[in-house]
N, C-alpha and C. Protein backbone atom coordinates (compact mmCIF):
# COMPACT_ATOMS: atom_id res chain seq x y z
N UNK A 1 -15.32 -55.43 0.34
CA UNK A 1 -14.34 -55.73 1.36
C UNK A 1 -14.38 -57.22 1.67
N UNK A 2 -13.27 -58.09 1.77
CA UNK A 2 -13.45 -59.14 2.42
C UNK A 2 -13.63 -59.31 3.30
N UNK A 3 -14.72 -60.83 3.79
CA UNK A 3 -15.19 -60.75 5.05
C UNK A 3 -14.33 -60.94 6.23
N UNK A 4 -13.01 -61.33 6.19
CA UNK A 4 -12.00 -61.48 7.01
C UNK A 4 -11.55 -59.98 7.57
N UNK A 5 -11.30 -59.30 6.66
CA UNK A 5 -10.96 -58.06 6.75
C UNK A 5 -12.25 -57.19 7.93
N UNK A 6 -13.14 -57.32 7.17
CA UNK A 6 -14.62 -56.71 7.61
C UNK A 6 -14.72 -57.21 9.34
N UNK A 7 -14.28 -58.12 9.16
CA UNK A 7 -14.68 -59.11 11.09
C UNK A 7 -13.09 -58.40 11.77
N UNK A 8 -11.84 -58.45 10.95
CA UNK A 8 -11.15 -57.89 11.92
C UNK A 8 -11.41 -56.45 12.08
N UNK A 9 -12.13 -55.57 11.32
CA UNK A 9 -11.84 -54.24 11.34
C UNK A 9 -13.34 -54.42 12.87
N UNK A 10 -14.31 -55.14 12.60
CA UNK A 10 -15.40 -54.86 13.23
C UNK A 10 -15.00 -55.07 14.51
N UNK A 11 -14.01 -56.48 14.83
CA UNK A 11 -13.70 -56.73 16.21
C UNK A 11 -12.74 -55.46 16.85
N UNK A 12 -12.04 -54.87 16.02
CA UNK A 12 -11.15 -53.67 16.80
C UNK A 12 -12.31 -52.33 16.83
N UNK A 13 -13.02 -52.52 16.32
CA UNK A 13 -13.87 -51.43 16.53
C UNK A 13 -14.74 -52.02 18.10
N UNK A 14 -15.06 -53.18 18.21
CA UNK A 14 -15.92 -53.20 19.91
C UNK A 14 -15.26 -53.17 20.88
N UNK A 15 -13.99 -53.73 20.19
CA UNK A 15 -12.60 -53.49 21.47
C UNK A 15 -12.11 -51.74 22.00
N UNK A 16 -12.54 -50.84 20.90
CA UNK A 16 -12.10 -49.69 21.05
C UNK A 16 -13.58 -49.23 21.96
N UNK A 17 -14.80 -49.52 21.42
CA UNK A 17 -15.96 -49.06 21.94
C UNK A 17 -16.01 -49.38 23.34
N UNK A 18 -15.84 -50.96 23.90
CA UNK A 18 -16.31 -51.30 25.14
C UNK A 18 -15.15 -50.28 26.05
N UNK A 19 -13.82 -49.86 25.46
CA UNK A 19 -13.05 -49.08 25.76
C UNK A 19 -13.25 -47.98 26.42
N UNK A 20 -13.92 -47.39 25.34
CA UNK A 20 -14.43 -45.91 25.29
C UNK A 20 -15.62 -45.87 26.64
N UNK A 21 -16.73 -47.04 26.51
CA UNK A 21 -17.79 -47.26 27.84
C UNK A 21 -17.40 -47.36 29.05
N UNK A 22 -15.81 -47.73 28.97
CA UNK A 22 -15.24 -48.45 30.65
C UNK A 22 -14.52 -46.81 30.69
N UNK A 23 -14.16 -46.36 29.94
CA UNK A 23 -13.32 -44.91 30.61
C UNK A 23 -14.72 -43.78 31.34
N UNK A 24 -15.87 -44.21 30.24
CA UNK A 24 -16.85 -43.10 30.57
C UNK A 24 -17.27 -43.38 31.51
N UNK A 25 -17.72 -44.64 31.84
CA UNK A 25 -17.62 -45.24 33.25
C UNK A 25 -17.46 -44.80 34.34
N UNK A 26 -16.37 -45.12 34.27
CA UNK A 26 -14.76 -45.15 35.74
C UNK A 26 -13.99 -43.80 35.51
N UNK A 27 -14.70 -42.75 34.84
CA UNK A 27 -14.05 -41.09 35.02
C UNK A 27 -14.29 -40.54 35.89
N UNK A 28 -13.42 -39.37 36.37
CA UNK A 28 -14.45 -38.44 37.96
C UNK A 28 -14.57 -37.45 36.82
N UNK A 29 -15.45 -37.07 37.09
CA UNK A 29 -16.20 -35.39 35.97
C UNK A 29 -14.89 -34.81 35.79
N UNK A 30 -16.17 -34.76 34.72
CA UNK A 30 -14.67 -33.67 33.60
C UNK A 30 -13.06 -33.79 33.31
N UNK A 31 -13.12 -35.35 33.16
CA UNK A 31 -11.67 -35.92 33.35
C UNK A 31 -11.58 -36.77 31.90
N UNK A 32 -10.14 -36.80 31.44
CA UNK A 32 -9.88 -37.83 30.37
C UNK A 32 -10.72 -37.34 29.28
N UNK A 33 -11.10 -36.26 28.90
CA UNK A 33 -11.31 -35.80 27.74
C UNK A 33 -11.10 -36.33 26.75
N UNK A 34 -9.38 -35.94 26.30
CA UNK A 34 -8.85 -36.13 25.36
C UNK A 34 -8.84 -37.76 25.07
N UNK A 35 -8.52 -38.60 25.92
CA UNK A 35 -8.40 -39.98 25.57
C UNK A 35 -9.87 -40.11 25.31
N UNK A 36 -11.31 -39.86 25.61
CA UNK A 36 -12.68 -40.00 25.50
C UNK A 36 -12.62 -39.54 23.81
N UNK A 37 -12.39 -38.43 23.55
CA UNK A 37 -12.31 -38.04 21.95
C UNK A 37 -11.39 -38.71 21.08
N UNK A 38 -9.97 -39.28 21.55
CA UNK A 38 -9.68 -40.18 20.79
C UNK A 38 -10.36 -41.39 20.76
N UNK A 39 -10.64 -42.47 21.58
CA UNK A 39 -11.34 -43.70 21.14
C UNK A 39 -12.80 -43.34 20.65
N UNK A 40 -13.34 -42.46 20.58
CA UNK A 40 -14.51 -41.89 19.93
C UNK A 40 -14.42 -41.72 18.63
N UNK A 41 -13.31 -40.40 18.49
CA UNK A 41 -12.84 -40.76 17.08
C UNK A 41 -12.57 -41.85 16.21
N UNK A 42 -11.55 -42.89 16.94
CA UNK A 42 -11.06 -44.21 16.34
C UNK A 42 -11.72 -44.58 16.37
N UNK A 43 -13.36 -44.75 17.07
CA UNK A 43 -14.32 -45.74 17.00
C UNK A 43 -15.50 -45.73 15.63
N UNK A 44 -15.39 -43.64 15.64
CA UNK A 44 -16.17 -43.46 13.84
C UNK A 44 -15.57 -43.70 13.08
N UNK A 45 -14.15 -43.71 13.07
CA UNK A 45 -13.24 -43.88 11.94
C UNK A 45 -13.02 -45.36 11.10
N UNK A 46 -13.41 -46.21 12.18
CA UNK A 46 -13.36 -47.74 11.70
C UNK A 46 -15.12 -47.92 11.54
N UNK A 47 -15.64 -47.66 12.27
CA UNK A 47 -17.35 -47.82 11.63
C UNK A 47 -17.36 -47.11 10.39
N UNK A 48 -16.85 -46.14 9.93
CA UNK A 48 -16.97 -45.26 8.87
C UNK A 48 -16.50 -46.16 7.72
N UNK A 49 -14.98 -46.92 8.04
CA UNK A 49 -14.59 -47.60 6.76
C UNK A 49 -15.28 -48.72 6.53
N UNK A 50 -15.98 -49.49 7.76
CA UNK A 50 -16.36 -50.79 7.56
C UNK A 50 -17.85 -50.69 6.96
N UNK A 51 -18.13 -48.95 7.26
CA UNK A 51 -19.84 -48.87 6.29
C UNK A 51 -19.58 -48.84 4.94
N UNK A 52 -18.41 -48.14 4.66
CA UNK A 52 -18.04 -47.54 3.32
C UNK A 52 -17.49 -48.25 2.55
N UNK A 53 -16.43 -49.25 2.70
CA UNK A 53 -15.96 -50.14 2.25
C UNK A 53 -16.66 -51.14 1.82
N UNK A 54 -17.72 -51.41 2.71
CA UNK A 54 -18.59 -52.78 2.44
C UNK A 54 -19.62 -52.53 1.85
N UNK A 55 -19.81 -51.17 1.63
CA UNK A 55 -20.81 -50.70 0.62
C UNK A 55 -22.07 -51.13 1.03
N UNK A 56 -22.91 -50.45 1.86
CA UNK A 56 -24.24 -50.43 2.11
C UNK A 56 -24.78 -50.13 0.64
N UNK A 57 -25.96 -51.46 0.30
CA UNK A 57 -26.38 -51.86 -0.75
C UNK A 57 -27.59 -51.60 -0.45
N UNK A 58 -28.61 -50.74 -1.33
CA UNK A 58 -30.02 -50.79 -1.18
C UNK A 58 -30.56 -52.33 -1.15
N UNK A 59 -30.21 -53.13 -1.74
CA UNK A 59 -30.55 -54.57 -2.11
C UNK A 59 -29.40 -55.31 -1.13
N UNK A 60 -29.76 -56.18 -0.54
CA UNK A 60 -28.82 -56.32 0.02
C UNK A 60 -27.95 -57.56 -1.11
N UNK A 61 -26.61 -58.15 -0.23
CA UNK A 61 -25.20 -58.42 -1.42
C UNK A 61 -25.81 -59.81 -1.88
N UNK A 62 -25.77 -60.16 -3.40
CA UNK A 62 -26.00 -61.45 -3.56
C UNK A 62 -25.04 -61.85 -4.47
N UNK A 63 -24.61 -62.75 -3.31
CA UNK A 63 -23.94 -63.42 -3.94
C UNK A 63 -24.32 -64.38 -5.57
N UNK A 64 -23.28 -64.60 -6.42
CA UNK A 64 -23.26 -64.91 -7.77
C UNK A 64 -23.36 -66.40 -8.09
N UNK A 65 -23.38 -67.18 -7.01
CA UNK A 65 -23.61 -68.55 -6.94
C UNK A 65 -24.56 -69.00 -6.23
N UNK A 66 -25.52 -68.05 -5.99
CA UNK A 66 -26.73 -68.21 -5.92
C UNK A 66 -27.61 -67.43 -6.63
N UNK A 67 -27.64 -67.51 -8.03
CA UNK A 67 -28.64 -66.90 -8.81
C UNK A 67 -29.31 -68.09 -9.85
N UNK A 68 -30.48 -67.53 -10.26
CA UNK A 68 -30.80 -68.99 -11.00
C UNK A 68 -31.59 -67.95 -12.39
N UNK A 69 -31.37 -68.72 -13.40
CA UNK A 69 -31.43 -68.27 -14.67
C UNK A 69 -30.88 -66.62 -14.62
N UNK A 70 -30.01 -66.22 -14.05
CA UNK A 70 -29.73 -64.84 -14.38
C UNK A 70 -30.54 -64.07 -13.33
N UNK A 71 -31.04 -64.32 -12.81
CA UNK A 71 -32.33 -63.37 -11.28
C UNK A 71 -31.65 -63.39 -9.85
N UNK A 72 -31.45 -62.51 -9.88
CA UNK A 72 -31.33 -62.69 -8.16
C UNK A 72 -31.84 -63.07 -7.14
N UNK A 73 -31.55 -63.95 -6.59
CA UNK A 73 -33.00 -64.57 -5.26
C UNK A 73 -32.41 -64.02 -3.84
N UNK A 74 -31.60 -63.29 -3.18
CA UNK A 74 -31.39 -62.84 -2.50
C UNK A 74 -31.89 -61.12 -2.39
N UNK A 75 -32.81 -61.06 -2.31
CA UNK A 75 -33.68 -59.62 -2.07
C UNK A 75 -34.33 -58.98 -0.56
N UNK A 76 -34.07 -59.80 0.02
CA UNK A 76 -34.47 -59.42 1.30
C UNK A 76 -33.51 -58.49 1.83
N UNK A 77 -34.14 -56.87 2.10
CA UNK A 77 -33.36 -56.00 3.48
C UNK A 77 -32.78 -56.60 4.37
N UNK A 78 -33.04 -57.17 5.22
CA UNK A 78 -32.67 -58.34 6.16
C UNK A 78 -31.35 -58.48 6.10
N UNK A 79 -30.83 -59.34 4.97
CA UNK A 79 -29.77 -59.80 4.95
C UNK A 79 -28.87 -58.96 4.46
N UNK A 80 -27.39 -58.53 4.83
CA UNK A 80 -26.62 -57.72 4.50
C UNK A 80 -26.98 -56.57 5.80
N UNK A 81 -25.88 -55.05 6.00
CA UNK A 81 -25.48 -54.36 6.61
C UNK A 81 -26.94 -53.11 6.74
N UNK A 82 -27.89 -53.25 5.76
CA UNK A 82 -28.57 -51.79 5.48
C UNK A 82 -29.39 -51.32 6.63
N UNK A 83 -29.70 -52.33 7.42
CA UNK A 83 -30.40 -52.17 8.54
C UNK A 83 -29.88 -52.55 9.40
N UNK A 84 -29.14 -53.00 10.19
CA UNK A 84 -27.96 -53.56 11.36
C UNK A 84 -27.09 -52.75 11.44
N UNK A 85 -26.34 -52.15 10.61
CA UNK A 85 -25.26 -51.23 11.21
C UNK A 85 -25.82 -49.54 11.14
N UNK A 86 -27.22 -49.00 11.03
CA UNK A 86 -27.51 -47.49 11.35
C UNK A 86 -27.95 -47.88 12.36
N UNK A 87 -28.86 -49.20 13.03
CA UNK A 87 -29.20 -49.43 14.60
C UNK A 87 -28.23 -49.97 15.20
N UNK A 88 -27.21 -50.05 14.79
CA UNK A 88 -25.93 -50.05 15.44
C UNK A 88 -25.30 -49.04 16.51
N UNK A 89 -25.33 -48.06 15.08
CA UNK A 89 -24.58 -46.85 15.13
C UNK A 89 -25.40 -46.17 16.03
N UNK A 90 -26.37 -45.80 15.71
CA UNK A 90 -27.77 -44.97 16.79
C UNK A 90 -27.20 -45.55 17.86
N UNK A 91 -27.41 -46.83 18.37
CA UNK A 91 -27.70 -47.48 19.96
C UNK A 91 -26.06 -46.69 20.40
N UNK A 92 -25.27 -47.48 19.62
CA UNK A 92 -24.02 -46.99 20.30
C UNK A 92 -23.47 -45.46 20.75
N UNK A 93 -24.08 -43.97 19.55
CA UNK A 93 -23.61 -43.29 19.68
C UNK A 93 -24.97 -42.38 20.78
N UNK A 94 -25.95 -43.21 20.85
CA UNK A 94 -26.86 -42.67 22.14
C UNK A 94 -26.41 -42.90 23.39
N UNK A 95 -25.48 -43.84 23.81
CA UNK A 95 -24.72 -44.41 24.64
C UNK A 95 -23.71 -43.47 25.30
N UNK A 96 -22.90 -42.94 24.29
CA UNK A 96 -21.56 -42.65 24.34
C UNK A 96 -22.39 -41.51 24.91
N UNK A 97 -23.35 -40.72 24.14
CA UNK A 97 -23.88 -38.93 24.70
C UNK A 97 -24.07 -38.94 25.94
N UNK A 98 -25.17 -40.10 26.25
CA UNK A 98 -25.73 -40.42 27.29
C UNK A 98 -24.60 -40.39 28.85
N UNK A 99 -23.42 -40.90 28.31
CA UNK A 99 -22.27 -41.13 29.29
C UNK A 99 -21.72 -40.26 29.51
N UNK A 100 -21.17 -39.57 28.93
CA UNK A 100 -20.88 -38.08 28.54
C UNK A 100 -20.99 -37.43 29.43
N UNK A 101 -22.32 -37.05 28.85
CA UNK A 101 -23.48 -36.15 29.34
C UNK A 101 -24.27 -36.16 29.43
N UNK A 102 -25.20 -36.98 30.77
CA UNK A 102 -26.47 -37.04 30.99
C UNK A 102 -27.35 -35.79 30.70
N UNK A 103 -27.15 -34.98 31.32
CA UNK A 103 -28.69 -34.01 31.52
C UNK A 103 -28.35 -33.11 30.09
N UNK A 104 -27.33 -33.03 29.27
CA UNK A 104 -27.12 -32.40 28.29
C UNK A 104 -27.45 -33.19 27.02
N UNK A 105 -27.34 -34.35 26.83
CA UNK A 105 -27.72 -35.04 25.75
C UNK A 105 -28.64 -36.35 26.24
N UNK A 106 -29.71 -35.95 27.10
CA UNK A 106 -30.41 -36.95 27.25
C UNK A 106 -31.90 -37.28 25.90
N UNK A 107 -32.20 -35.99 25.23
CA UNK A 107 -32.84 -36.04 24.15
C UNK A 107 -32.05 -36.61 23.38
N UNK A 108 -30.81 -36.44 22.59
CA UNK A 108 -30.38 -36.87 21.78
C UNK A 108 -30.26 -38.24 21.74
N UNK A 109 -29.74 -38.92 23.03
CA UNK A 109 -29.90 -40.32 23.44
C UNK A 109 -31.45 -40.82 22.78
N UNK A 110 -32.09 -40.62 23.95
CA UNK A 110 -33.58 -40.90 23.19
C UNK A 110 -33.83 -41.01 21.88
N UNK A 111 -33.77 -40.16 21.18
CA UNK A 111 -33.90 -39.92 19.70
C UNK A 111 -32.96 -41.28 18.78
N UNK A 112 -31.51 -41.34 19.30
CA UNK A 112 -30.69 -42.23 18.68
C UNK A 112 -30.99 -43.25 19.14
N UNK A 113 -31.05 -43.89 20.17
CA UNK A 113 -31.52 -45.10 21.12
C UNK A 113 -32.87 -45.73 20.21
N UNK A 114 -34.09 -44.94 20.19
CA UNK A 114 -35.52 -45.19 19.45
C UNK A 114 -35.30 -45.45 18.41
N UNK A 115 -34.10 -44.18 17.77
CA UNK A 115 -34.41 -45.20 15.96
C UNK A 115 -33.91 -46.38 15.90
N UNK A 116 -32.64 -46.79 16.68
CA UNK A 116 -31.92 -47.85 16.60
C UNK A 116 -33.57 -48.80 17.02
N UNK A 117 -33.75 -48.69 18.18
CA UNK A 117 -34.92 -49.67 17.99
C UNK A 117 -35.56 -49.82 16.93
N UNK A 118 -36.22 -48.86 16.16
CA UNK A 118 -37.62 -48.64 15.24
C UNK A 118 -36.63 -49.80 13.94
N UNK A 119 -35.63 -49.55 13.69
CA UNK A 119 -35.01 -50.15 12.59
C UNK A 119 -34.50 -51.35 13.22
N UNK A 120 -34.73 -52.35 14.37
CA UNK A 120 -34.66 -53.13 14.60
C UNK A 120 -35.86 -54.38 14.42
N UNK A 121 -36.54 -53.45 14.51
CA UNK A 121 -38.03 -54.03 14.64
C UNK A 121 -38.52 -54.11 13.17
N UNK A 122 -37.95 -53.04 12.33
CA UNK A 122 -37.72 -52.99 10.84
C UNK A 122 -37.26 -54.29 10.60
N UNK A 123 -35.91 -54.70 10.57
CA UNK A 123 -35.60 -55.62 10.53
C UNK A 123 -36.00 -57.12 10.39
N UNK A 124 -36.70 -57.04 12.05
CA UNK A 124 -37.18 -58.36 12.41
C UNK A 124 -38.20 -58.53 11.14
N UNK A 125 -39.15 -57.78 11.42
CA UNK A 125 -40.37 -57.98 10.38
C UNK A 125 -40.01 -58.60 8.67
N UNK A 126 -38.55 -58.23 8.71
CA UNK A 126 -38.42 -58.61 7.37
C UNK A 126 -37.60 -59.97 7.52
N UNK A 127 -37.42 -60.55 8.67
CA UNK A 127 -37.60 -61.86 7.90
C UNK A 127 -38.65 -63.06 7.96
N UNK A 128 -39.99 -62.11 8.04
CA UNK A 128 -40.88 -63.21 7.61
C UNK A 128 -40.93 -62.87 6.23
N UNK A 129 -40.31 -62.11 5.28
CA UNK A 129 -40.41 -62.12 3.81
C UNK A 129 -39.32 -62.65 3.44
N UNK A 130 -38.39 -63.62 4.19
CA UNK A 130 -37.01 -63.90 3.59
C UNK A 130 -37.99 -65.41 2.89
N UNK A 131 -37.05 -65.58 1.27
CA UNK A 131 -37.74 -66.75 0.13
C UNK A 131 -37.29 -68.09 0.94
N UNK A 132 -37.64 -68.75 0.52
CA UNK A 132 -36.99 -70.14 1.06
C UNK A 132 -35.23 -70.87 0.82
N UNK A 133 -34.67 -70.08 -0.34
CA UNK A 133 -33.32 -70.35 -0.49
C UNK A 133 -32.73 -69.45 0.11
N UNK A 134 -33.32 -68.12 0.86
CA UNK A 134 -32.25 -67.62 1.49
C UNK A 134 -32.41 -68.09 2.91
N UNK A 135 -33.54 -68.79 3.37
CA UNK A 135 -33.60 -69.55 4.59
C UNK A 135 -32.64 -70.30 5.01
N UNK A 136 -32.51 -71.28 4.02
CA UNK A 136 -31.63 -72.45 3.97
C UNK A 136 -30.34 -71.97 3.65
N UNK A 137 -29.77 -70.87 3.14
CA UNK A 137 -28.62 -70.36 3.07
C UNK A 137 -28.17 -69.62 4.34
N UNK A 138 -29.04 -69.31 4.93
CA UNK A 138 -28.59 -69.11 6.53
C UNK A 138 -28.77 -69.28 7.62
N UNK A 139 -29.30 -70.88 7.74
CA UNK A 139 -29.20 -71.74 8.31
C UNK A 139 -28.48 -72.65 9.19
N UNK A 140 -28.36 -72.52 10.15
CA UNK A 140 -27.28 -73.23 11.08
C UNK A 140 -27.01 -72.65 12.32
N UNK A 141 -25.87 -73.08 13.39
CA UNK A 141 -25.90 -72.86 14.52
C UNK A 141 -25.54 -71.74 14.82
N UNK A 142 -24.64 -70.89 13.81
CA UNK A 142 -24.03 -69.37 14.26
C UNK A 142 -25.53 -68.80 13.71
N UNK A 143 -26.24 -68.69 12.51
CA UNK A 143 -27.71 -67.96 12.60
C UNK A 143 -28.61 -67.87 13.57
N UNK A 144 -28.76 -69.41 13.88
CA UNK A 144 -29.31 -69.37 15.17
C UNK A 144 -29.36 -69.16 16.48
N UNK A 145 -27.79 -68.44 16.84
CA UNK A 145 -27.55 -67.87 18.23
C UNK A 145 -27.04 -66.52 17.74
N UNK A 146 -27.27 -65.66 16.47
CA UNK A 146 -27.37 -64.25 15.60
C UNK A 146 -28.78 -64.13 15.81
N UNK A 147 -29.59 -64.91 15.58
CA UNK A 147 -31.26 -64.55 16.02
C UNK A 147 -31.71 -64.95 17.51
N UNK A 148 -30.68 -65.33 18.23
CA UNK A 148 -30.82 -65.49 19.88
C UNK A 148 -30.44 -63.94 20.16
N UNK A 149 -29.54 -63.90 19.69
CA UNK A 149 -28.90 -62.26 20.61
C UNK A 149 -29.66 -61.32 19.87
N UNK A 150 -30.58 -61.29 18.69
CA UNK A 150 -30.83 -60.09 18.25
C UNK A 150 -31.95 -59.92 18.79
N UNK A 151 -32.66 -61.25 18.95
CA UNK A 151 -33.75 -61.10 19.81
C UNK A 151 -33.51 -60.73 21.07
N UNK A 152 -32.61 -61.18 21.97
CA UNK A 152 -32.76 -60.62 23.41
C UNK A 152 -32.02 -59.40 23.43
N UNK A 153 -31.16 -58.94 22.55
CA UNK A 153 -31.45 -57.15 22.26
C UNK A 153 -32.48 -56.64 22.46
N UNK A 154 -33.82 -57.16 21.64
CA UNK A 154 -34.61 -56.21 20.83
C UNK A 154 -35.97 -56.91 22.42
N UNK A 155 -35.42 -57.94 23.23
CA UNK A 155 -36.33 -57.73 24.50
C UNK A 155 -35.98 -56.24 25.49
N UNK A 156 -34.86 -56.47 25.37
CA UNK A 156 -33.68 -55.71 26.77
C UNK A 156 -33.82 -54.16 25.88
N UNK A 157 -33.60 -54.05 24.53
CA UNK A 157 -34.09 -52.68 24.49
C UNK A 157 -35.26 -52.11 24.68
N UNK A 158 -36.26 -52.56 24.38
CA UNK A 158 -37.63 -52.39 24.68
C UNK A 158 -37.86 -52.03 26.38
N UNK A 159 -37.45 -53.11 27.30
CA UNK A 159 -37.48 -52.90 28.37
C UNK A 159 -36.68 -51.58 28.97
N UNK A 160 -35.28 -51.21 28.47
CA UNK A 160 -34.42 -50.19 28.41
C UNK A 160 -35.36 -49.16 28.37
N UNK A 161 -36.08 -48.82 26.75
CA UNK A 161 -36.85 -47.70 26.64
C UNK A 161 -37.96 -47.58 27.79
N UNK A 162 -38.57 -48.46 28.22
CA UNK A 162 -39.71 -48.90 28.94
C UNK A 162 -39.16 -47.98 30.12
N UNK A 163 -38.03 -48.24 30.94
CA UNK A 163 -37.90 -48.20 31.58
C UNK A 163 -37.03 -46.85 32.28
N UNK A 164 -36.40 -45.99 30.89
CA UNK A 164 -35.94 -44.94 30.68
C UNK A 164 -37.33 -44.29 30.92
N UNK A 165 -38.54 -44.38 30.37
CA UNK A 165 -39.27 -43.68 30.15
C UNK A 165 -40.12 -43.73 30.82
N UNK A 166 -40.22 -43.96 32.02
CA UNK A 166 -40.35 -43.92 33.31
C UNK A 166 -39.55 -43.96 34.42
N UNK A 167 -38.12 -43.18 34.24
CA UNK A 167 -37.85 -42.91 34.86
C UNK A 167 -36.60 -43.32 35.63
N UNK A 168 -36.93 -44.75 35.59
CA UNK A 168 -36.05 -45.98 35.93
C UNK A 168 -34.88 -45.96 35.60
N UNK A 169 -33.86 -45.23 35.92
CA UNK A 169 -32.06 -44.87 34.91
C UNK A 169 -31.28 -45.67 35.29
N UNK A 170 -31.40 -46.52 36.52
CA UNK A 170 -31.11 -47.69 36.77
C UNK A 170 -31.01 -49.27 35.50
N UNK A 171 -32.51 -49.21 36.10
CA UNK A 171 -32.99 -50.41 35.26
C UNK A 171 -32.33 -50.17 34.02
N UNK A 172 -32.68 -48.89 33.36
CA UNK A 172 -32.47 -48.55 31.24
C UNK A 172 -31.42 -48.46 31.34
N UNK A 173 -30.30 -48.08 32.30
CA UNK A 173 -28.84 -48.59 31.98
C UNK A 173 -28.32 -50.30 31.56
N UNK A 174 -28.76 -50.80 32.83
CA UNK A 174 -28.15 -52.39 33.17
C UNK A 174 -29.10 -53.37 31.87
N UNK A 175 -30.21 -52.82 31.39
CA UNK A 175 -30.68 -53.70 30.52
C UNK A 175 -30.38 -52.83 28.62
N UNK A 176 -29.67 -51.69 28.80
CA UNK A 176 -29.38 -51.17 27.79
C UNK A 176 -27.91 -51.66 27.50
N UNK A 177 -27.31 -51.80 28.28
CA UNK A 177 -25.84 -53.00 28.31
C UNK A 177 -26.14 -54.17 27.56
N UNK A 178 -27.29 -54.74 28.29
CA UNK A 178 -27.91 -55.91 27.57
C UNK A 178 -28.19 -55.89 26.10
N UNK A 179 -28.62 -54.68 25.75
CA UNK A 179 -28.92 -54.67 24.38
C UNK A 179 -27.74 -54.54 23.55
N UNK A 180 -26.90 -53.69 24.01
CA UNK A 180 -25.57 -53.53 23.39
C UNK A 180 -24.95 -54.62 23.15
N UNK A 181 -24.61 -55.87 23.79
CA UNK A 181 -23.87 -56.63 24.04
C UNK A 181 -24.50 -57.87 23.09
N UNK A 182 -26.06 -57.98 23.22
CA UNK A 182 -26.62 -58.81 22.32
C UNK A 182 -26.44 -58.30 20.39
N UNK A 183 -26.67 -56.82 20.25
CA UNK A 183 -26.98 -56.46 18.83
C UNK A 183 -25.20 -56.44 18.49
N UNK A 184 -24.74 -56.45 19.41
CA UNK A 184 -23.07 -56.25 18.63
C UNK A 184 -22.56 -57.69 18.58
N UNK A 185 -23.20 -58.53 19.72
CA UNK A 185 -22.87 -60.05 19.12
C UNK A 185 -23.50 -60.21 17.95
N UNK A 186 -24.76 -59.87 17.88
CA UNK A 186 -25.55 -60.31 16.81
C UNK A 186 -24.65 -59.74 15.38
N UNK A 187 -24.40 -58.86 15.26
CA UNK A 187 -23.49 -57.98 13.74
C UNK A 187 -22.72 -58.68 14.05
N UNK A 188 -21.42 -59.05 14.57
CA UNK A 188 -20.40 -60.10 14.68
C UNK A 188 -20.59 -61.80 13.95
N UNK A 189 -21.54 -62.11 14.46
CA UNK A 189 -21.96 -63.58 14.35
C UNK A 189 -22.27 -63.37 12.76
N UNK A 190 -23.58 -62.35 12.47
CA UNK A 190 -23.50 -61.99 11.12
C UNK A 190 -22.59 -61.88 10.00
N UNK A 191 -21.33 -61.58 10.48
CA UNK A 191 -20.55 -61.34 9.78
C UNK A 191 -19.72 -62.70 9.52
N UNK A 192 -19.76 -63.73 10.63
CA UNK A 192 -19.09 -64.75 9.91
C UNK A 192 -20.00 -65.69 9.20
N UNK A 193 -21.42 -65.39 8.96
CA UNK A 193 -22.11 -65.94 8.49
C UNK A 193 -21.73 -65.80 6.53
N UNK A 194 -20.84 -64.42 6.49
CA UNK A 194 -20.39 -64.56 5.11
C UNK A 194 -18.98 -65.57 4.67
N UNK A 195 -18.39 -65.73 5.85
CA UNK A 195 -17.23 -66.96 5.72
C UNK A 195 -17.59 -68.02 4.97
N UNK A 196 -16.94 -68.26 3.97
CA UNK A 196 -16.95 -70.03 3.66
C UNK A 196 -17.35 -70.86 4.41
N UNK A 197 -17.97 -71.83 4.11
CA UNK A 197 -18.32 -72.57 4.47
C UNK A 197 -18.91 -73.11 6.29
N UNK A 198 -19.11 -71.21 6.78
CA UNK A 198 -19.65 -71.02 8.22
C UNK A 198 -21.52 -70.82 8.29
N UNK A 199 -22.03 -70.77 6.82
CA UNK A 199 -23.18 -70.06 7.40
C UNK A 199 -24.08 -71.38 7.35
């Protein structure tokens, strides 16, 4: 998929999501159903094409003008969709249950919420194995405020869980916003990091 394509499909997908959070929001019980299942729907339906289309790569994508004698030097998990968009998907669709339906899908939350963490933390760890040309290939001021927000995600979720898990539904809301808002900047910023001459 082109990355133009990929950033507009991704931006109508947070526009539909933050959507979907402000109706679940601002509903009185048991109201707006149907509009809740449509932007739900429209919201898997464009995550679905933008996973599928862009082809989650065991390896992540290397590009062909950066190979040297025929080898690929872009091998790091890290880079590319394989780990960023299932802790995507988890955080977001633990969210949506959670809003829903508290006391009915509060395990499921948990469960989706944690892996999204566990594969965040996956993540991080892997880029102390990123080589030195893929350093310098993603390098610059949009990387470096993509590793500002992924990091203060991966503070604000921690604290979220921390704080869910004791109890606190307060706190693990207002700093689980936080996380949302940082890991979906962070996949955004990511994504123009494949633009010409942006990364």
């Amino acid at each position: 998929m082109e990355p133009e394509i990929q950033i507009f499909l991704s931006v109508a997908a947070v526009a539909i999501f933050i959507a979907l959070i402000l109706v679940l929001n601002f509903r009185k019980k048991d109201t707006q159903k149907v509009l809740i299942w449509i932007l739900a729907i429209a919201f898997g339906t464009l995550m679905t094409i933008i996973t599928l289309f862009d082809g989650i790569e065991i390896i992540a994508i290397k590009p062909v003008d950066y190979r040297l004698d025929g080898t690929d030097i872009f091998t790091s998990w890290h880079i590319g969709i394989l780990l960023g968009i299932p802790a995507l998907i988890l955080l977001s669709i633990g969210t949506i249950l959670v809003l829903y339906d508290e006391h009915t899908y509060v395990m499921w939350h948990g469960l989706a919420t944690g892996s999204s963490l566990i594969l965040t933390i996956i993540n991080v760890i892997l880029l102390i194995f990123l080589n030195d040309l893929e350093i310098l290939h993603y390098s610059g001021t949009i990387h470096t405020l993509h590793i500002f927000l992924g990091a203060t995600g991966l503070m604000t979720g921690t604290a979220s869980f921390l704080f869910g898990a004791s109890g606190q539904r307060n706190l693990a809301r207002m700093t689980g916003y936080f996380t949302l808002a940082g890991w979906w900047g962070a996949y955004l910023l990511g994504l123009l990091l494949e633009l010409p001459g942006l990364s």
